[in-house]
Protein backbone atom coordinates (compact mmCIF):
# COMPACT_ATOMS: atom_id res chain seq x y z
CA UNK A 1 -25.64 -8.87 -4.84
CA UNK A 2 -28.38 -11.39 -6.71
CA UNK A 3 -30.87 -8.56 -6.92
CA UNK A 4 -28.60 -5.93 -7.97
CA UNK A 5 -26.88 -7.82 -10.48
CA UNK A 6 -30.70 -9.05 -11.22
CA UNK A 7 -32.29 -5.19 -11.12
CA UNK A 8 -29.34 -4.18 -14.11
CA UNK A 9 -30.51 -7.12 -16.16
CA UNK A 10 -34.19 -6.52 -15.84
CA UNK A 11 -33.83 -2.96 -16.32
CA UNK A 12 -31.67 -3.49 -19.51
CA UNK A 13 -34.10 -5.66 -20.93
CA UNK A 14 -37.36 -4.06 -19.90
CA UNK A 15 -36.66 -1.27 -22.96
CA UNK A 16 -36.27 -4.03 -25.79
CA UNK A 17 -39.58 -5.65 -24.77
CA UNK A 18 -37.85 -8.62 -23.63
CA UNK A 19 -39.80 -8.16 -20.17
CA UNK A 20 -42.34 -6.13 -18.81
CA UNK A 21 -41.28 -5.27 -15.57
CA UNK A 22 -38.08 -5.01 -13.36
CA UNK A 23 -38.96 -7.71 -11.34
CA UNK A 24 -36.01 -6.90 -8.54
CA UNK A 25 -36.88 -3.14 -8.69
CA UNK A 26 -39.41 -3.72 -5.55
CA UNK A 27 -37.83 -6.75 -3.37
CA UNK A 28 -36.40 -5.30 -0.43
CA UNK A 29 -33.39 -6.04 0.83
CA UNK A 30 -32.34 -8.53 2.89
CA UNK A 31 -30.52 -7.06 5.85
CA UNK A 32 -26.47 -7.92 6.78
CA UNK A 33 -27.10 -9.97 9.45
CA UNK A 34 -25.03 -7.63 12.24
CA UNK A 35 -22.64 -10.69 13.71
CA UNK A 36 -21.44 -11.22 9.63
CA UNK A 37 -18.12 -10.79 9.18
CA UNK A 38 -16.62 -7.42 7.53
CA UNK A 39 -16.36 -7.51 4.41
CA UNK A 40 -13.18 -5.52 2.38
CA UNK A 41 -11.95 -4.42 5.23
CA UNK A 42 -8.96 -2.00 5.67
CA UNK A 43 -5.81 -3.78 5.60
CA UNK A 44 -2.96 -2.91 8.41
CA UNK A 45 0.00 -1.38 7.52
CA UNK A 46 1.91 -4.51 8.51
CA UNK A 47 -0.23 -6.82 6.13
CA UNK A 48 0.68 -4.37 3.44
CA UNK A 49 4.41 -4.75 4.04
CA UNK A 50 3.99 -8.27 3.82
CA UNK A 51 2.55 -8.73 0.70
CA UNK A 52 4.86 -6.40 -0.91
CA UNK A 53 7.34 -8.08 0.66
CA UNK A 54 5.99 -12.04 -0.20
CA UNK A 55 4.29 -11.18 -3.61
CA UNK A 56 6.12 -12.22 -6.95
CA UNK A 57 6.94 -8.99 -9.00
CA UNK A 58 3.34 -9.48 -11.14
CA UNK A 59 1.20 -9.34 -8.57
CA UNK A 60 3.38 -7.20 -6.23
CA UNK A 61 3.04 -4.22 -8.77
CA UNK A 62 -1.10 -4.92 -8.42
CA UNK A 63 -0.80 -4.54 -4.78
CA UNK A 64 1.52 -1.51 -4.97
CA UNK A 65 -0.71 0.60 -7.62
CA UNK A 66 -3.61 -0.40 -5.50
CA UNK A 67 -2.43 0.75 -2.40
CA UNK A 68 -0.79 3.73 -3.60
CA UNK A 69 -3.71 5.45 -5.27
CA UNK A 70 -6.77 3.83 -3.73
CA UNK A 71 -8.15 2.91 -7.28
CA UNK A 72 -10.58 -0.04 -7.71
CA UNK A 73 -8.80 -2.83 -8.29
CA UNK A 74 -10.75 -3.18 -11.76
CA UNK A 75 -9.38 0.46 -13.24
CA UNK A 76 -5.91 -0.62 -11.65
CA UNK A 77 -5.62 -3.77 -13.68
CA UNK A 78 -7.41 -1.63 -16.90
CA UNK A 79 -5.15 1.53 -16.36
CA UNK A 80 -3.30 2.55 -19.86
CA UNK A 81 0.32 4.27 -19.81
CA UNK A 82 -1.29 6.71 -21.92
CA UNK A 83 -3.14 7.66 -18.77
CA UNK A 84 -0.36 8.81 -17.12
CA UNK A 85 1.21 12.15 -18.42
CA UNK A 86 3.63 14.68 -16.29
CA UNK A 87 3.62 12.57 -13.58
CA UNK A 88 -0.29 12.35 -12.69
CA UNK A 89 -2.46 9.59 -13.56
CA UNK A 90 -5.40 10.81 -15.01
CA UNK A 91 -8.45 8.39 -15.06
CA UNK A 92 -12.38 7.63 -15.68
CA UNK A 93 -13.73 5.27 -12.65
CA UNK A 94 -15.42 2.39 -14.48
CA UNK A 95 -18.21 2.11 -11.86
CA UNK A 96 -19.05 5.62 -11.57
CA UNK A 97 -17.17 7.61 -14.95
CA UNK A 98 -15.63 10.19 -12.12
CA UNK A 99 -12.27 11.62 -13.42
CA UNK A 100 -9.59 11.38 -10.84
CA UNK A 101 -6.29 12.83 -11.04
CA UNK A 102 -3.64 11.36 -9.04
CA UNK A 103 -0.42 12.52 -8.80
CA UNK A 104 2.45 9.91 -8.49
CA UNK A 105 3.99 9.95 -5.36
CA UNK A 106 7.79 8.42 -4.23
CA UNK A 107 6.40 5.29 -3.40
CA UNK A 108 3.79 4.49 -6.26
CA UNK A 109 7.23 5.33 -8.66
CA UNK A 110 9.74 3.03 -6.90
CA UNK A 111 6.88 0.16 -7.19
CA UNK A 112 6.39 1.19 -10.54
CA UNK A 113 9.95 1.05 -11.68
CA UNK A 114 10.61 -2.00 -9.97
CA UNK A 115 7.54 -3.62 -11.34
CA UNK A 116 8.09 -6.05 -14.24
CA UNK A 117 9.03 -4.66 -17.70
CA UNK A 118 6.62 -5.46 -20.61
CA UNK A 119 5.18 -3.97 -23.74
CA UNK A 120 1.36 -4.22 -22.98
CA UNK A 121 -0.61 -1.51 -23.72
CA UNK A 122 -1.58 -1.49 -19.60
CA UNK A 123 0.56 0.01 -17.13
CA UNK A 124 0.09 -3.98 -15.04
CA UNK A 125 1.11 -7.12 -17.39
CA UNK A 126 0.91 -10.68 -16.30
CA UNK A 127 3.78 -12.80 -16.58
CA UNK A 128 3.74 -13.05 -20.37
CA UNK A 129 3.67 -9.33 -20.32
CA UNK A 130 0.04 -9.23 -21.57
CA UNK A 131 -2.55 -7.13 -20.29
CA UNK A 132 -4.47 -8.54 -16.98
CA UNK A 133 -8.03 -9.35 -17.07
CA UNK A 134 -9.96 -9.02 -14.10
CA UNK A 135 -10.99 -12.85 -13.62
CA UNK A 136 -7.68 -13.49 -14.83
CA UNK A 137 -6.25 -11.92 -11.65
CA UNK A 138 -8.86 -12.18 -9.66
CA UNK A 139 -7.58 -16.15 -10.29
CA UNK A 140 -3.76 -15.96 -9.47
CA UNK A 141 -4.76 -13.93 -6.42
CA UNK A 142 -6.67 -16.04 -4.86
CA UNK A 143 -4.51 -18.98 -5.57
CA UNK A 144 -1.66 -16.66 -4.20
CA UNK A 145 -3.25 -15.42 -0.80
CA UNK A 146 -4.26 -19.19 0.12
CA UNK A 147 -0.52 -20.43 0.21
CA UNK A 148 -0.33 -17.13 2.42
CA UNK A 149 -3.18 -17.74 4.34
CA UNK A 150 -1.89 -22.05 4.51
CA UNK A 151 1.49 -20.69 5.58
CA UNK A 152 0.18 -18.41 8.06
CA UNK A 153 1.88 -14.85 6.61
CA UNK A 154 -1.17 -13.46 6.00
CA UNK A 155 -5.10 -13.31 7.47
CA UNK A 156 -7.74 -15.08 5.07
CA UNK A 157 -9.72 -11.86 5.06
CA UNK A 158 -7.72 -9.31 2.98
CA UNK A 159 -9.28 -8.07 -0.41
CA UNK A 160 -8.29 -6.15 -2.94
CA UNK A 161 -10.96 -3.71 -2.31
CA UNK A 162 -9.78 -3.85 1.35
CA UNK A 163 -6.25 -1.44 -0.03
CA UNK A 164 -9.46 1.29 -1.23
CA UNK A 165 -10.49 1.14 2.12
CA UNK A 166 -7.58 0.79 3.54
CA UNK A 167 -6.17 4.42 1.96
CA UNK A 168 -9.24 6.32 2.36
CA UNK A 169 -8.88 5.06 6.18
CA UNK A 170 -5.02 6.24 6.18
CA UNK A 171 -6.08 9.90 4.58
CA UNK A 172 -8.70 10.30 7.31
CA UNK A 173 -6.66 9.32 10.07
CA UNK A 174 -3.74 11.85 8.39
CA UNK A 175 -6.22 14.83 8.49
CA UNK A 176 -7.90 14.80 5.00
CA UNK A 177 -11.46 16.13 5.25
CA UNK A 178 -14.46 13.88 3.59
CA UNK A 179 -13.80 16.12 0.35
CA UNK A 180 -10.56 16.01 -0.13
CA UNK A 181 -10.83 11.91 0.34
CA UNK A 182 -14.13 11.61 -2.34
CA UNK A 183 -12.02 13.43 -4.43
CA UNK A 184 -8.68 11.19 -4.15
CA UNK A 185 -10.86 8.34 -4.80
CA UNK A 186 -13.04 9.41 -7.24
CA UNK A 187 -16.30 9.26 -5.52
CA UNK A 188 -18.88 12.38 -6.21
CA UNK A 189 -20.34 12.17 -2.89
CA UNK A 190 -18.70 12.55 0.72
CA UNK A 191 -20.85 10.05 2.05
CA UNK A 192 -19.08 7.32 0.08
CA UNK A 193 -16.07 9.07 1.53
CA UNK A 194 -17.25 8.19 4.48
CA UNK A 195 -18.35 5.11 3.70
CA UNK A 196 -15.03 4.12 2.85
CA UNK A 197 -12.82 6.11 5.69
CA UNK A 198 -15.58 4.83 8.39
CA UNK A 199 -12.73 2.42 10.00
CA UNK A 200 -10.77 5.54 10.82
CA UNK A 201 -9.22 6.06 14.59
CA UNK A 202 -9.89 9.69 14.98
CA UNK A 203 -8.65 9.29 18.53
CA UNK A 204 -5.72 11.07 18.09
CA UNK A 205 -7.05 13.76 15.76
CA UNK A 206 -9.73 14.44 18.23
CA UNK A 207 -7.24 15.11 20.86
CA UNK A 208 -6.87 18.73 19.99
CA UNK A 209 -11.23 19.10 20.00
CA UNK A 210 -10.94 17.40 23.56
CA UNK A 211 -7.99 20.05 24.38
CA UNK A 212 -9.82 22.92 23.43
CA UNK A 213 -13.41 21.64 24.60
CA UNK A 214 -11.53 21.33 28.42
CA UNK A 215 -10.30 24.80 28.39
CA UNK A 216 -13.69 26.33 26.77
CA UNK A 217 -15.75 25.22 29.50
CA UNK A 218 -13.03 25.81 32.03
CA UNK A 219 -13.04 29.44 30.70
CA UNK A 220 -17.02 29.81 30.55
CA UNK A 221 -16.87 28.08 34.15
CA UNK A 222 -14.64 31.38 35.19
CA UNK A 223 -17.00 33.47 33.83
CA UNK A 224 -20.17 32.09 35.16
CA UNK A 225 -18.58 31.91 39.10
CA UNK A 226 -18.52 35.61 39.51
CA UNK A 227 -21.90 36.36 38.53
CA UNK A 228 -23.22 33.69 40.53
CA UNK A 229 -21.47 35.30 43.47
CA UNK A 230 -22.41 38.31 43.16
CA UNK A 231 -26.37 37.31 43.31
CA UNK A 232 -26.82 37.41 47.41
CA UNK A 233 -29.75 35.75 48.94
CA UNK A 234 -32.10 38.35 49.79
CA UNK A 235 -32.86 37.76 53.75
CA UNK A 236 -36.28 37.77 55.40
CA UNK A 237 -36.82 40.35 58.69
């Protein structure tokens, strides 16, 4: 994160002469040690239901747009009402400038409409109904998930970013090819589609492959046997 965050400075200032090289364009990363713990992971179904269920309206309606569209929890917080129009959110990623479209489904209204009511500009208010900043949730969050954590409702490792991974690992799971999921989450390439549905138990949706594999070489088997049989070993006189 250091030399990233370094690499966008450097290469910002580079053009105004400030520097003369991107000093963090070259370092090479260090590697994730492979025993560190995962970071954003998905959350469970169960933890979800508990948080809605624990959270105070403010932050409940975070968690709820979250988890109902996948969005970054940054364009969440940032998301306009003017964005919204005939029932589809319609949205520029701030990390990448991809337009999503997302449609709003039962759930994502019933949170909505049960959500706090405010006059901010944003579609998420704070609890005197001004727009959230990111630190500024990013603070009452944390604060929130430790009395969780203390009280022993919730794990210590849930993230925001974990309910992004968390729905691109639910459409996976549900069928949704690596398209279809870029698309819902506003990613241009499947990879990060991948990337972000790689937690996904496919057991089940490979049970069908593993069906039809079985009776495809039980069929070629049938076909093979006869031929086989019908080679004789020549004899010697």
């Amino acid at each position: 994160m250091l030399r990233t965050v370094l690499s966008e400075v450097f290469r910002f200032a580079k053009p105004k002469g400030l520097i003369s090289e991107n000093y963090a364009k070259d370092i090479i990363p260090k590697p994730r040690p492979k025993d560190a713990p995962r970071a954003n992971r998905p959350w469970k179904v169960e933890e979800l239901d508990t948080a809605l269920r624990l959270a105070p309206p403010h932050i409940r309606a975070v968690i709820a747009l979250i988890a109902n569209t996948g969005l970054d929890p940054s364009d969440a917080l940032s998301l306009r009402r003017d964005m919204i129009k005939d029932g589809v959110i319609w949205a520029n990623r701030g990390k990448t400038g991809q337009e999503v479209s997302l449609p709003i489904s039962g759930r994502l209204k019933s949170a909505m409409n049960a959500a706090p009511r405010h006059n901010a500009i944003t579609v998420l208010a704070n609890t005197r109904g001004r727009p959230w900043t990111y630190n500024g949730f990013s603070t009452v969050w944390h604060k929130w998930r430790k009395d969780q954590v203390e009280a022993g409702a919730l794990p210590a490792d849930l993230t925001l970013k974990g309910l992004r991974h968390m729905v691109g690992t639910i459409l996976r799971e549900a069928g949704m090819d690596l398209r279809q999921i870029a698309d819902y989450l506003g990613q241009k390439e499947e990879a990060m589609a991948a990337w972000y549905s790689r937690d996904a138990d496919l057991s089940e949706r490979n049970r069908a492959a593993a069906e039809l594999l079985d009776a495809e070489i039980e069929r070629r088997t049938k076909l093979v046997k006869p031929s086989l049989e019908s080679v004789k070993p020549s004899g010697r006189d």
